[in-house]
ModelCIF file with pLDDT and N, C-alpha, C, O atoms, coordinates in Angstrom:
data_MODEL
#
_entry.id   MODEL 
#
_entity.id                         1 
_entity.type                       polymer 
_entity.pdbx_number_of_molecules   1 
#
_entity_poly.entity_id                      1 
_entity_poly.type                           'polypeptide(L)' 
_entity_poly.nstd_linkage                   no 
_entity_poly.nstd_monomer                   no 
_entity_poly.pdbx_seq_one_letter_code       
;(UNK)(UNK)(UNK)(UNK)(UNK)(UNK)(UNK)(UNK)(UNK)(UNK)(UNK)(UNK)(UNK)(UNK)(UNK)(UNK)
(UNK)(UNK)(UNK)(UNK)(UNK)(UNK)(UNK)(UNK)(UNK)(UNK)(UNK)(UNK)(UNK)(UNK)(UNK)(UNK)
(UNK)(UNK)(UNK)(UNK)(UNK)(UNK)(UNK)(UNK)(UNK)(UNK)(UNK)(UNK)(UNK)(UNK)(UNK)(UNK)
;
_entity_poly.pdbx_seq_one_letter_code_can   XXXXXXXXXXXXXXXXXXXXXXXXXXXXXXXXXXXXXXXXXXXXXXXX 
_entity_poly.pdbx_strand_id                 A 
#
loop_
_entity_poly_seq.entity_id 
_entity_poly_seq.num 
_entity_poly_seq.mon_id 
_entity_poly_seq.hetero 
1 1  UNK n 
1 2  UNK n 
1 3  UNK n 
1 4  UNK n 
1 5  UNK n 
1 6  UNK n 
1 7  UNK n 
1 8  UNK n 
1 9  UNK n 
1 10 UNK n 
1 11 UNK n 
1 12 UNK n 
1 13 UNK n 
1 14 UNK n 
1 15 UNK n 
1 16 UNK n 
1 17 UNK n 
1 18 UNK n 
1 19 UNK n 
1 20 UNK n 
1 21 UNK n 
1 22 UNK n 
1 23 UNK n 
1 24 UNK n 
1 25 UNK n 
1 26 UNK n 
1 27 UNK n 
1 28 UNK n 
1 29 UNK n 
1 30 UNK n 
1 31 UNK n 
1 32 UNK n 
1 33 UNK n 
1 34 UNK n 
1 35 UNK n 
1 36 UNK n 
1 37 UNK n 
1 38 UNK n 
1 39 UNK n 
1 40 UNK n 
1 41 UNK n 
1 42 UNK n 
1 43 UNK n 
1 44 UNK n 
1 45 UNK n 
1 46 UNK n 
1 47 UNK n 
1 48 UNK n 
#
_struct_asym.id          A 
_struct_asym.entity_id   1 
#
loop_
_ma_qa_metric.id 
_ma_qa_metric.mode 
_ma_qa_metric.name 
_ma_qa_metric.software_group_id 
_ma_qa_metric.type 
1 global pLDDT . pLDDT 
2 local  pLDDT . pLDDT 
#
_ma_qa_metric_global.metric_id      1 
_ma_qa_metric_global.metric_value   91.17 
_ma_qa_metric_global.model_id       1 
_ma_qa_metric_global.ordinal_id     1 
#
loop_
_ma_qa_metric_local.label_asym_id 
_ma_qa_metric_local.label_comp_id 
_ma_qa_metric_local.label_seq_id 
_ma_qa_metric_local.metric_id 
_ma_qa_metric_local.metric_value 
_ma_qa_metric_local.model_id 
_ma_qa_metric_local.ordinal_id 
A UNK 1  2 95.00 1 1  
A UNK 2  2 96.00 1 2  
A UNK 3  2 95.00 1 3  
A UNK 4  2 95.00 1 4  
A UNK 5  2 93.00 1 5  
A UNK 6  2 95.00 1 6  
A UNK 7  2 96.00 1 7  
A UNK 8  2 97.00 1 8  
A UNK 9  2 97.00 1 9  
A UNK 10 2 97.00 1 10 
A UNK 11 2 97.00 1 11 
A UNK 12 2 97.00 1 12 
A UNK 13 2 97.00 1 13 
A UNK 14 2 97.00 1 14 
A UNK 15 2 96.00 1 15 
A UNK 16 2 96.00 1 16 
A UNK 17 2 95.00 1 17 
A UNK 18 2 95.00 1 18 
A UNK 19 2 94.00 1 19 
A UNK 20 2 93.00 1 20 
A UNK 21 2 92.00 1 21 
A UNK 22 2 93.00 1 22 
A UNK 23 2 93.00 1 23 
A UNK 24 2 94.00 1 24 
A UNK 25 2 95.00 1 25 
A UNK 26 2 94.00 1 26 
A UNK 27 2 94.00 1 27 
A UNK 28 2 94.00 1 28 
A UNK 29 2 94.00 1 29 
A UNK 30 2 95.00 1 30 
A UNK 31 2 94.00 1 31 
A UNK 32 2 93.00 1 32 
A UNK 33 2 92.00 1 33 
A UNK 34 2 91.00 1 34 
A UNK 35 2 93.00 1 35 
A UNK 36 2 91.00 1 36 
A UNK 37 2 92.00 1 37 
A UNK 38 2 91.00 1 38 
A UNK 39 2 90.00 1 39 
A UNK 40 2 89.00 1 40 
A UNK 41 2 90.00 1 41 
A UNK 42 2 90.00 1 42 
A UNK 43 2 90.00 1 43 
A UNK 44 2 85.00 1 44 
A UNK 45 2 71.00 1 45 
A UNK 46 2 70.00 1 46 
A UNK 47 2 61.00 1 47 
A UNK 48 2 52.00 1 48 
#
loop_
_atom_site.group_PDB 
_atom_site.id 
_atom_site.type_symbol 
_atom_site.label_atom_id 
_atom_site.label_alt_id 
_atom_site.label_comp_id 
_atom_site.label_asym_id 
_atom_site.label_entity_id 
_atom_site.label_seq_id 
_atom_site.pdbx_PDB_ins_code 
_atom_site.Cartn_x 
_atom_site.Cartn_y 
_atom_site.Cartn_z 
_atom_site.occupancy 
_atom_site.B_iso_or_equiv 
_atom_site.pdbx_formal_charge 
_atom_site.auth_seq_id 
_atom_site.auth_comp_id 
_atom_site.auth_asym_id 
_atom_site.auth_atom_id 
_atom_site.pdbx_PDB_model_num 
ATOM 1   N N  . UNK A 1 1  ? 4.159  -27.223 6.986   1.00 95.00 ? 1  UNK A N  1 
ATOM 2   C CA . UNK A 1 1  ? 4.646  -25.959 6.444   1.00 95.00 ? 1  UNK A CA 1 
ATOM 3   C C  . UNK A 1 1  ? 3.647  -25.383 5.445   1.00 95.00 ? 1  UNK A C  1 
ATOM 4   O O  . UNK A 1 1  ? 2.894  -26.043 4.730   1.00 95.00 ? 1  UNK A O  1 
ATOM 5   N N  . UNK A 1 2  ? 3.754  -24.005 5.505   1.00 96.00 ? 2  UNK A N  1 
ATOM 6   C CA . UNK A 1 2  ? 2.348  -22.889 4.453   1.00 96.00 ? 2  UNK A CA 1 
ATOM 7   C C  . UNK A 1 2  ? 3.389  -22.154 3.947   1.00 96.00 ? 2  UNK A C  1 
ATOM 8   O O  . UNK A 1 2  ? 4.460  -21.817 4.451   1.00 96.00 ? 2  UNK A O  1 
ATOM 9   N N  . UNK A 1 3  ? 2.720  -21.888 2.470   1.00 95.00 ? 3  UNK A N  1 
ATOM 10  C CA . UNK A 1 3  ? 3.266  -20.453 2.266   1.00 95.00 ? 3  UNK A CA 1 
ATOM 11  C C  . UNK A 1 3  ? 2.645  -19.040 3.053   1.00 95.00 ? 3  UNK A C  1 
ATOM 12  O O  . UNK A 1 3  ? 1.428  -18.863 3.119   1.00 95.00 ? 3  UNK A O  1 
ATOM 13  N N  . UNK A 1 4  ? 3.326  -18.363 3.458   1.00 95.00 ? 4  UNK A N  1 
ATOM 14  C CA . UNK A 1 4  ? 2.949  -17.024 4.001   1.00 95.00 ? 4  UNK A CA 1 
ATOM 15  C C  . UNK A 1 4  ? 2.864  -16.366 3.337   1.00 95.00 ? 4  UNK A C  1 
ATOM 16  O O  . UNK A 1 4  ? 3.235  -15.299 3.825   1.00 95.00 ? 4  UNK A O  1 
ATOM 17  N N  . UNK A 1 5  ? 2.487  -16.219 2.081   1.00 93.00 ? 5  UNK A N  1 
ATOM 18  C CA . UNK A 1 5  ? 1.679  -15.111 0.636   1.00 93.00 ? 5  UNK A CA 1 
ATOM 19  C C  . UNK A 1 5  ? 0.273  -16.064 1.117   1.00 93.00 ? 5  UNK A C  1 
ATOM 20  O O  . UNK A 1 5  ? -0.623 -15.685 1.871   1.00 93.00 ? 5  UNK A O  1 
ATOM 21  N N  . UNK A 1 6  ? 0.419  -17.701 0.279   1.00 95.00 ? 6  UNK A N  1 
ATOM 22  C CA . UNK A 1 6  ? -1.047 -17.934 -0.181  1.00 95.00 ? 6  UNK A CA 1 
ATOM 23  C C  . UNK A 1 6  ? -1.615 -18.905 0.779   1.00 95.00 ? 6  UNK A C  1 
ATOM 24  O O  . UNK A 1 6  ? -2.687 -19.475 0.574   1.00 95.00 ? 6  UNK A O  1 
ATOM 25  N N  . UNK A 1 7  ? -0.679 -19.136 2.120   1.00 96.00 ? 7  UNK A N  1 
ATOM 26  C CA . UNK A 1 7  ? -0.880 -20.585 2.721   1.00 96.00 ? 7  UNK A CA 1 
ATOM 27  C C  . UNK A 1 7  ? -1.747 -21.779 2.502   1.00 96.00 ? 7  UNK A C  1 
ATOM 28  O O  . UNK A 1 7  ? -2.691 -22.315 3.083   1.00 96.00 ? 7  UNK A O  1 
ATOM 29  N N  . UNK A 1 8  ? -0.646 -22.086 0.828   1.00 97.00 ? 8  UNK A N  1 
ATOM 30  C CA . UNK A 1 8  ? -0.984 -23.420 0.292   1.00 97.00 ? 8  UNK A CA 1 
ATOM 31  C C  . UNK A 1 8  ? 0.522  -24.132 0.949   1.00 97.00 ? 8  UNK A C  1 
ATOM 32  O O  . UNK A 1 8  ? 1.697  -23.791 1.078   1.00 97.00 ? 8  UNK A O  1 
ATOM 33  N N  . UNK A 1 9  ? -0.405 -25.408 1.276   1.00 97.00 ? 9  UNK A N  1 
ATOM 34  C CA . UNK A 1 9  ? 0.914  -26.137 1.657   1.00 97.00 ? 9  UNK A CA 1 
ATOM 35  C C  . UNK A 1 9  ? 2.348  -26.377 0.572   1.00 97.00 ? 9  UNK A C  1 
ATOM 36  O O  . UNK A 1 9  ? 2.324  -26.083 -0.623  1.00 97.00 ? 9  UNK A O  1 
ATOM 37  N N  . UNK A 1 10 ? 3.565  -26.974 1.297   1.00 97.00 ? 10 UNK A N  1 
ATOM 38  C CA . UNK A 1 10 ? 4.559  -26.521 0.861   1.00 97.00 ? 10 UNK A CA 1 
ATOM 39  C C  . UNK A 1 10 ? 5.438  -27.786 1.501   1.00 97.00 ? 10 UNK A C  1 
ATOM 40  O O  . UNK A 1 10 ? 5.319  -27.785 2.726   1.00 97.00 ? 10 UNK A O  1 
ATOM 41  N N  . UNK A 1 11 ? 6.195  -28.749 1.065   1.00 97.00 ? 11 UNK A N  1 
ATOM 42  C CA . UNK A 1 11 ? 6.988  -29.347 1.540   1.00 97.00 ? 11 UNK A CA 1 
ATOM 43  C C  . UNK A 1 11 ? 8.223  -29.344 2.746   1.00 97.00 ? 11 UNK A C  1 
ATOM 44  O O  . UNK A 1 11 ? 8.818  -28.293 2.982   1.00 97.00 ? 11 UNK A O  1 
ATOM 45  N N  . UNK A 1 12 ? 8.438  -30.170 3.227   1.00 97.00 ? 12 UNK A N  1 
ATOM 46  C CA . UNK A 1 12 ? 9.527  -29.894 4.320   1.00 97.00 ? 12 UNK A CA 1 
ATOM 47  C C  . UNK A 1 12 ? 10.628 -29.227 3.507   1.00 97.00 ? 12 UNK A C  1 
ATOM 48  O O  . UNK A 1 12 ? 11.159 -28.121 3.612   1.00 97.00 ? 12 UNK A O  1 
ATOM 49  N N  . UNK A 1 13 ? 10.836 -30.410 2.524   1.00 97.00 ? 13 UNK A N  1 
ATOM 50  C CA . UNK A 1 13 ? 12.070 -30.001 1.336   1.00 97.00 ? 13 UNK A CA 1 
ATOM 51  C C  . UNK A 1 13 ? 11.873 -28.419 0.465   1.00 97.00 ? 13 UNK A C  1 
ATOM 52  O O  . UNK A 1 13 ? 12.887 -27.761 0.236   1.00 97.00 ? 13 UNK A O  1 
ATOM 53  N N  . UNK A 1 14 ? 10.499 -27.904 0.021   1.00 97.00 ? 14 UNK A N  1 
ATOM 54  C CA . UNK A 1 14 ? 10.450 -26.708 -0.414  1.00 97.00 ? 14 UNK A CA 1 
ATOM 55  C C  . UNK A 1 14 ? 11.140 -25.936 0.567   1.00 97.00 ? 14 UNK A C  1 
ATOM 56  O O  . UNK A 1 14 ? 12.121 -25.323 0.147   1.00 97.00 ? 14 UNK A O  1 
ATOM 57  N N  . UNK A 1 15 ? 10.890 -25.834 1.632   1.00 96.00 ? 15 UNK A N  1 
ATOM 58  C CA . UNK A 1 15 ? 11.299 -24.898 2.780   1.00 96.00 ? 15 UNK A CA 1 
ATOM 59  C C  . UNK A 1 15 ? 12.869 -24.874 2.623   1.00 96.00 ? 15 UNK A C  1 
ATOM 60  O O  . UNK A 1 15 ? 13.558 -23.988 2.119   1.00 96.00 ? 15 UNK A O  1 
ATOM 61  N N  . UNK A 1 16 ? 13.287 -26.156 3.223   1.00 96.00 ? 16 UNK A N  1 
ATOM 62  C CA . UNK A 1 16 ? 14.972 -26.100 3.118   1.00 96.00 ? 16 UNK A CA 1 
ATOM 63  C C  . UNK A 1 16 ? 15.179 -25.772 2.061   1.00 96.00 ? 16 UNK A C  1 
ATOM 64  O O  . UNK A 1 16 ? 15.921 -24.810 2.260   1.00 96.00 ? 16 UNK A O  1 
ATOM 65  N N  . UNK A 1 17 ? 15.019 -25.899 0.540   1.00 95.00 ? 17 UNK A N  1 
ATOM 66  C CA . UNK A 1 17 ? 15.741 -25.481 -0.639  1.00 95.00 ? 17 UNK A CA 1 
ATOM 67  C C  . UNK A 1 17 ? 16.001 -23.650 -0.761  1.00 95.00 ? 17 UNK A C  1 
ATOM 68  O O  . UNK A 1 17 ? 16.982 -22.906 -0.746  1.00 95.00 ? 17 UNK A O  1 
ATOM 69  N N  . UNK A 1 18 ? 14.095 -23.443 -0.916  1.00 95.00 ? 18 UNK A N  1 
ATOM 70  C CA . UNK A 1 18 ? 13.743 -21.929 -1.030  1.00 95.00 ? 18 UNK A CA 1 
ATOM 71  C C  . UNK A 1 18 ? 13.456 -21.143 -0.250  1.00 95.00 ? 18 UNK A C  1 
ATOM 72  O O  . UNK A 1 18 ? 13.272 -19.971 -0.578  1.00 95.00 ? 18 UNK A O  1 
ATOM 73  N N  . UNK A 1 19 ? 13.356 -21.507 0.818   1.00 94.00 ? 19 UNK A N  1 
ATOM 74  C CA . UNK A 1 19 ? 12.951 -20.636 2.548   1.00 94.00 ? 19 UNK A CA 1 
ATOM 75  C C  . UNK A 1 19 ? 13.916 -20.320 2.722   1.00 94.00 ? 19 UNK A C  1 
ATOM 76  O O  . UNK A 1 19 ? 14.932 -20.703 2.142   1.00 94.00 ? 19 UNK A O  1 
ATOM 77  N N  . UNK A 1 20 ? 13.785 -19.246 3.888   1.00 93.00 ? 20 UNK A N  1 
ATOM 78  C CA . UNK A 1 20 ? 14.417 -18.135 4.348   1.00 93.00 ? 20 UNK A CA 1 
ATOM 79  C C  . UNK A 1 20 ? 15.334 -18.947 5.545   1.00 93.00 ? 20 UNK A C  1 
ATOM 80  O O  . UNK A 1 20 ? 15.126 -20.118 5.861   1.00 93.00 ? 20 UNK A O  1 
ATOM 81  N N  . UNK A 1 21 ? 16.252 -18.190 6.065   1.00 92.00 ? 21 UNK A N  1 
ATOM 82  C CA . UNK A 1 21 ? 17.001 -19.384 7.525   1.00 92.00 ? 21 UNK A CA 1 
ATOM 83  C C  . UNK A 1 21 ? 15.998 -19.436 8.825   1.00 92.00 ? 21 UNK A C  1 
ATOM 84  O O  . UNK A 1 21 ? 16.507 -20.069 9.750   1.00 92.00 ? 21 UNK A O  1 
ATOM 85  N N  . UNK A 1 22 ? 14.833 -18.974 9.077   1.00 93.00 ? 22 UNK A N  1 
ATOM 86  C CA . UNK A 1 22 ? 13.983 -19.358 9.580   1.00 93.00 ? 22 UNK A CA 1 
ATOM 87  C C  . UNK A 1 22 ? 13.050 -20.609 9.167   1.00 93.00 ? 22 UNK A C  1 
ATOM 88  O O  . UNK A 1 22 ? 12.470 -21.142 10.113  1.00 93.00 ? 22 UNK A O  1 
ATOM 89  N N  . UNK A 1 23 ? 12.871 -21.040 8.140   1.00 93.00 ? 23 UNK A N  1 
ATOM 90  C CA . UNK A 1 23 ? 12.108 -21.739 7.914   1.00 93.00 ? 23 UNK A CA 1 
ATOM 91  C C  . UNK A 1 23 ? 10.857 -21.406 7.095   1.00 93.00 ? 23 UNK A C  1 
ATOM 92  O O  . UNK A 1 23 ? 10.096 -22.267 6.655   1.00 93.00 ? 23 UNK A O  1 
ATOM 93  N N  . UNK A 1 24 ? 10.685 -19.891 6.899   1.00 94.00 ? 24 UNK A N  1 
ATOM 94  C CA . UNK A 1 24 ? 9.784  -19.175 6.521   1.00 94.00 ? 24 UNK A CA 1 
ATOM 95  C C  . UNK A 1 24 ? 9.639  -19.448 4.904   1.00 94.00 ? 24 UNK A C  1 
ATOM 96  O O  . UNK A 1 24 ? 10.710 -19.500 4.299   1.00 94.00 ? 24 UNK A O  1 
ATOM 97  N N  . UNK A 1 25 ? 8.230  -19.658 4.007   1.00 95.00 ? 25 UNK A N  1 
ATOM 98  C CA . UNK A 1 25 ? 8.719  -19.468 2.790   1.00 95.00 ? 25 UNK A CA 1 
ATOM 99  C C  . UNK A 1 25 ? 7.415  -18.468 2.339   1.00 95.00 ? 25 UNK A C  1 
ATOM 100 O O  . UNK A 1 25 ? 6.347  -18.619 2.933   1.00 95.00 ? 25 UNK A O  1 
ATOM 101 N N  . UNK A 1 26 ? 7.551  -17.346 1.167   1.00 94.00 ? 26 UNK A N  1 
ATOM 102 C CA . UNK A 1 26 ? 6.604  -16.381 1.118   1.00 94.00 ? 26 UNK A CA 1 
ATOM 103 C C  . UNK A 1 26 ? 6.513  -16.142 -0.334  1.00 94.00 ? 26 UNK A C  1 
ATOM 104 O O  . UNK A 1 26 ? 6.605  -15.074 -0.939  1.00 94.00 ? 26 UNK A O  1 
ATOM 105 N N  . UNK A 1 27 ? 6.327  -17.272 -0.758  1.00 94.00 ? 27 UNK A N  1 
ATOM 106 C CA . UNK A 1 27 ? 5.850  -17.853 -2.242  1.00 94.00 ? 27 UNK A CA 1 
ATOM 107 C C  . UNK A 1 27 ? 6.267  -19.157 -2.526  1.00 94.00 ? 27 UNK A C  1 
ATOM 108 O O  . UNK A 1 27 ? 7.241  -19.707 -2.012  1.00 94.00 ? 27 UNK A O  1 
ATOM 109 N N  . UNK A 1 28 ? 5.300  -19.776 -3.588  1.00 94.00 ? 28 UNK A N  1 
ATOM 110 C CA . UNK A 1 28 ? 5.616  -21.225 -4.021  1.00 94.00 ? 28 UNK A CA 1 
ATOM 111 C C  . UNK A 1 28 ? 4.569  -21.119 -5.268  1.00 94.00 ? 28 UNK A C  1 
ATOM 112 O O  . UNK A 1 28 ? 3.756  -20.309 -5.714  1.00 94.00 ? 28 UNK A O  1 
ATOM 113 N N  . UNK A 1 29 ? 5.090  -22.462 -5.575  1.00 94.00 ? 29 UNK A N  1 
ATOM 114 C CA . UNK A 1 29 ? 4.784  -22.902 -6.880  1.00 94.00 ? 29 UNK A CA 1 
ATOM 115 C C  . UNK A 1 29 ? 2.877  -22.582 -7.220  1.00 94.00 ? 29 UNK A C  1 
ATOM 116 O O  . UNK A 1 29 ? 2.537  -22.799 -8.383  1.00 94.00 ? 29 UNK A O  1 
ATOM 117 N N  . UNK A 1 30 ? 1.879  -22.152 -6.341  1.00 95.00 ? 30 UNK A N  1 
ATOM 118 C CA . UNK A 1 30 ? 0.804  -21.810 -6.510  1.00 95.00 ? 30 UNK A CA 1 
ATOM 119 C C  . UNK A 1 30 ? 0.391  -20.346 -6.646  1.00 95.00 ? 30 UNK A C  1 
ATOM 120 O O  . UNK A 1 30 ? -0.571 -20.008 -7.335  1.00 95.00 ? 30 UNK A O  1 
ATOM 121 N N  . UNK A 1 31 ? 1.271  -19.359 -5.859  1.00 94.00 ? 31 UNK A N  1 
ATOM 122 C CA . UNK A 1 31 ? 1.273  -17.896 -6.379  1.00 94.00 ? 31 UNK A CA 1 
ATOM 123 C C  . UNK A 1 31 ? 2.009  -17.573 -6.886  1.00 94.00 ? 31 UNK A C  1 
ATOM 124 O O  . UNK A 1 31 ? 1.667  -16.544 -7.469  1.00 94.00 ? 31 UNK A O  1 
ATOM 125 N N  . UNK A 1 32 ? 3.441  -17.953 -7.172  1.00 93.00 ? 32 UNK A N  1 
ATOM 126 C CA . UNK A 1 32 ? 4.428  -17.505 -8.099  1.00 93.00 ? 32 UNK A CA 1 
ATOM 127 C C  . UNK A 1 32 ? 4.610  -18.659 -8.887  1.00 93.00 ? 32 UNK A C  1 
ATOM 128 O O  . UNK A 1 32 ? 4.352  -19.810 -8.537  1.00 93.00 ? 32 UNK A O  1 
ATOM 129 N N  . UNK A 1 33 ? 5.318  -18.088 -10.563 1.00 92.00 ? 33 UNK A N  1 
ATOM 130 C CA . UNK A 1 33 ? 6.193  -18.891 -11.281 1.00 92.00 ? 33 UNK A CA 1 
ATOM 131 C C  . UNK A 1 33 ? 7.494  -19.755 -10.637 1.00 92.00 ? 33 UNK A C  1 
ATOM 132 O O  . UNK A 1 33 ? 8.121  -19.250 -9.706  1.00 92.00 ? 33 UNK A O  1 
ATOM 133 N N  . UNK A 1 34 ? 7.844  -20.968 -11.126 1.00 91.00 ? 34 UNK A N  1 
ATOM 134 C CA . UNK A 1 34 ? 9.080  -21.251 -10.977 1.00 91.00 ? 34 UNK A CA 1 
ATOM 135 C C  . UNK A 1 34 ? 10.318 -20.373 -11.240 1.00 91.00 ? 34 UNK A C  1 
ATOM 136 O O  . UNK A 1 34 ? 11.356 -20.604 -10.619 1.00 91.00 ? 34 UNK A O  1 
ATOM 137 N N  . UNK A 1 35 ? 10.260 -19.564 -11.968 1.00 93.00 ? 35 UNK A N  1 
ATOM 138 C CA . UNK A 1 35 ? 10.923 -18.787 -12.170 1.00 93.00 ? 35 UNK A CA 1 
ATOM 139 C C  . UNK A 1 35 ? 11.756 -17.622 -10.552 1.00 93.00 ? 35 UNK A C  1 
ATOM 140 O O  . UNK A 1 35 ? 12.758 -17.362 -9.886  1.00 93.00 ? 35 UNK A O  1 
ATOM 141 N N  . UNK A 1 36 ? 10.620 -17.415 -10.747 1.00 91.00 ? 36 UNK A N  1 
ATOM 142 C CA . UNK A 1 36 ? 10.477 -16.547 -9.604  1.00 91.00 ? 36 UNK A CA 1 
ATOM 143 C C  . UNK A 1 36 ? 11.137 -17.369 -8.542  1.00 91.00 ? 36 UNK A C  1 
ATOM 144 O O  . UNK A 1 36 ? 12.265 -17.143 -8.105  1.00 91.00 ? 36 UNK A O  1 
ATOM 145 N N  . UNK A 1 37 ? 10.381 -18.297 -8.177  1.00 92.00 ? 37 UNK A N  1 
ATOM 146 C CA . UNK A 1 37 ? 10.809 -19.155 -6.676  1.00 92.00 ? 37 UNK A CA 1 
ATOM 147 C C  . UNK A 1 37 ? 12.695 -19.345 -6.761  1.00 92.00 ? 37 UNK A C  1 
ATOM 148 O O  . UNK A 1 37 ? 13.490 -19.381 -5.821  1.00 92.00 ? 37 UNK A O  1 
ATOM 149 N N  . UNK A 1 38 ? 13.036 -19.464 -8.661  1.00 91.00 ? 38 UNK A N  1 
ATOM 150 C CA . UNK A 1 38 ? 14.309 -20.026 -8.281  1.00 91.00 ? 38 UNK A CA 1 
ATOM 151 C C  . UNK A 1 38 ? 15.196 -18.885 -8.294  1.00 91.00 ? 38 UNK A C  1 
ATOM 152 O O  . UNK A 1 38 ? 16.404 -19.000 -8.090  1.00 91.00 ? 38 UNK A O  1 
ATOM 153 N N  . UNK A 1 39 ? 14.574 -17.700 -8.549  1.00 90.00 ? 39 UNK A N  1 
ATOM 154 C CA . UNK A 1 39 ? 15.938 -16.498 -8.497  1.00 90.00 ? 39 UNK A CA 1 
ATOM 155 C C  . UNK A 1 39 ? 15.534 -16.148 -6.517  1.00 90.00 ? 39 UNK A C  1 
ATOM 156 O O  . UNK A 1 39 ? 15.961 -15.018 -6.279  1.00 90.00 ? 39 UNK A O  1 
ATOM 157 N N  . UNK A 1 40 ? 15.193 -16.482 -5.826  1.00 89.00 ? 40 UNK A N  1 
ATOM 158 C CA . UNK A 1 40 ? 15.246 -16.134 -4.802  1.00 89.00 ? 40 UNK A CA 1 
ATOM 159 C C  . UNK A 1 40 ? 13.569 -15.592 -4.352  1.00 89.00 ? 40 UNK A C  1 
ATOM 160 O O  . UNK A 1 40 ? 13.280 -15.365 -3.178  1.00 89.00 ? 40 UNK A O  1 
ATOM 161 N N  . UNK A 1 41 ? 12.868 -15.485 -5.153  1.00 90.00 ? 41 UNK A N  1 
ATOM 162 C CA . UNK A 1 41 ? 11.543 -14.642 -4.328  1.00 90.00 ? 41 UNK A CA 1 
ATOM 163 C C  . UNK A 1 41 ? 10.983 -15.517 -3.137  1.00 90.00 ? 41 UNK A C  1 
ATOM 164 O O  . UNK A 1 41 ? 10.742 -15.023 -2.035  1.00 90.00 ? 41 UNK A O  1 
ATOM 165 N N  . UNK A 1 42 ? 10.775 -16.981 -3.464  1.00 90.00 ? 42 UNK A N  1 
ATOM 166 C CA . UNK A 1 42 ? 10.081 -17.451 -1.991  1.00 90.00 ? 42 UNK A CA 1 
ATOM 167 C C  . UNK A 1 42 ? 10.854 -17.355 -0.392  1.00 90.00 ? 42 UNK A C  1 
ATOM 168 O O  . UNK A 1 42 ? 10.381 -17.602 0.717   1.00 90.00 ? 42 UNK A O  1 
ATOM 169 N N  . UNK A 1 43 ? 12.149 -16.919 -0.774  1.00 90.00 ? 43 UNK A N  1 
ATOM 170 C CA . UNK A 1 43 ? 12.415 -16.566 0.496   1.00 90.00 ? 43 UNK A CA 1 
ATOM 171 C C  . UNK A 1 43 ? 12.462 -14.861 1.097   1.00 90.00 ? 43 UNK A C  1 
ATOM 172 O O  . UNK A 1 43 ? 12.312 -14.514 2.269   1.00 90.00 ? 43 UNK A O  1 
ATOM 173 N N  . UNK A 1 44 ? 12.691 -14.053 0.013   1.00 85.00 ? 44 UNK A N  1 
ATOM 174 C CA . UNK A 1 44 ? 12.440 -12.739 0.469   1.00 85.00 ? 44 UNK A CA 1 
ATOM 175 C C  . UNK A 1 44 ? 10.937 -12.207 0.488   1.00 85.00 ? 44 UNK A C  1 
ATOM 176 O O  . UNK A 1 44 ? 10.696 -11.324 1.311   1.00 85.00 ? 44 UNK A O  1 
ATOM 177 N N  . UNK A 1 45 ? 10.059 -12.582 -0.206  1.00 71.00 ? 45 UNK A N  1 
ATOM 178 C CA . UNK A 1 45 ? 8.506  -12.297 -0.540  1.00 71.00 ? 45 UNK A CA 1 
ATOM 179 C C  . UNK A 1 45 ? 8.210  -11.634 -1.558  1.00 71.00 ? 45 UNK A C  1 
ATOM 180 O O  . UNK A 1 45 ? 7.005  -11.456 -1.731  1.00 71.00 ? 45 UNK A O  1 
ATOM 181 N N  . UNK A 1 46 ? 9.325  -10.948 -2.739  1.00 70.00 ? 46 UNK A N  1 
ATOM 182 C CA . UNK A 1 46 ? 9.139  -10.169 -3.737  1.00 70.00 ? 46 UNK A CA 1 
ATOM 183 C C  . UNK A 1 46 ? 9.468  -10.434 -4.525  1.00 70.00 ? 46 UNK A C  1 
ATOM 184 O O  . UNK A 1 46 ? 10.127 -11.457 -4.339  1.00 70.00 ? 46 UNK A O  1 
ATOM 185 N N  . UNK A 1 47 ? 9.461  -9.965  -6.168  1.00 61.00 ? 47 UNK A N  1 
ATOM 186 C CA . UNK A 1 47 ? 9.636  -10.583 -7.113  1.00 61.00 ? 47 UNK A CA 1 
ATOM 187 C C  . UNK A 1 47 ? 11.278 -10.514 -7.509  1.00 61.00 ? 47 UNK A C  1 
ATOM 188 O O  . UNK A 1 47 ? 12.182 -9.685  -7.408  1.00 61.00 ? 47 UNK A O  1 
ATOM 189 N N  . UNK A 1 48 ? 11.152 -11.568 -7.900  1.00 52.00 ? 48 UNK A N  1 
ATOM 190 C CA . UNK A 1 48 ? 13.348 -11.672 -8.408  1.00 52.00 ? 48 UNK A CA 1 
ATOM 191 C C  . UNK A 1 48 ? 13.442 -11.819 -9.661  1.00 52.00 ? 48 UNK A C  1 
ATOM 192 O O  . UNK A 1 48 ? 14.550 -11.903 -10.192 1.00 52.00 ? 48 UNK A O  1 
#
């Protein structure tokens, strides 16, 4: 699994937590804050 912003790798488990119901995730912990990842941005692609 990649992120689709920075495709730095990304855990199986990142995906299921913060990915989208595809599997998709479009931020992580290398282009965005934690912050960010936990109001929802790595699964929509924008900032939360």
């Amino acid at each position: 699994y990649t992120c689709n912003n920075c495709e730095e790798f990304v855990t199986r488990d990142f995906v299921r937590v913060f990915g989208d119901s595809d599997d998709e995730v479009f931020g992580c912990p290398a282009c965005m804050n934690m912050r960010e990842v936990m109001n929802g941005a790595a699964a929509s692609g924008r900032s939360a």
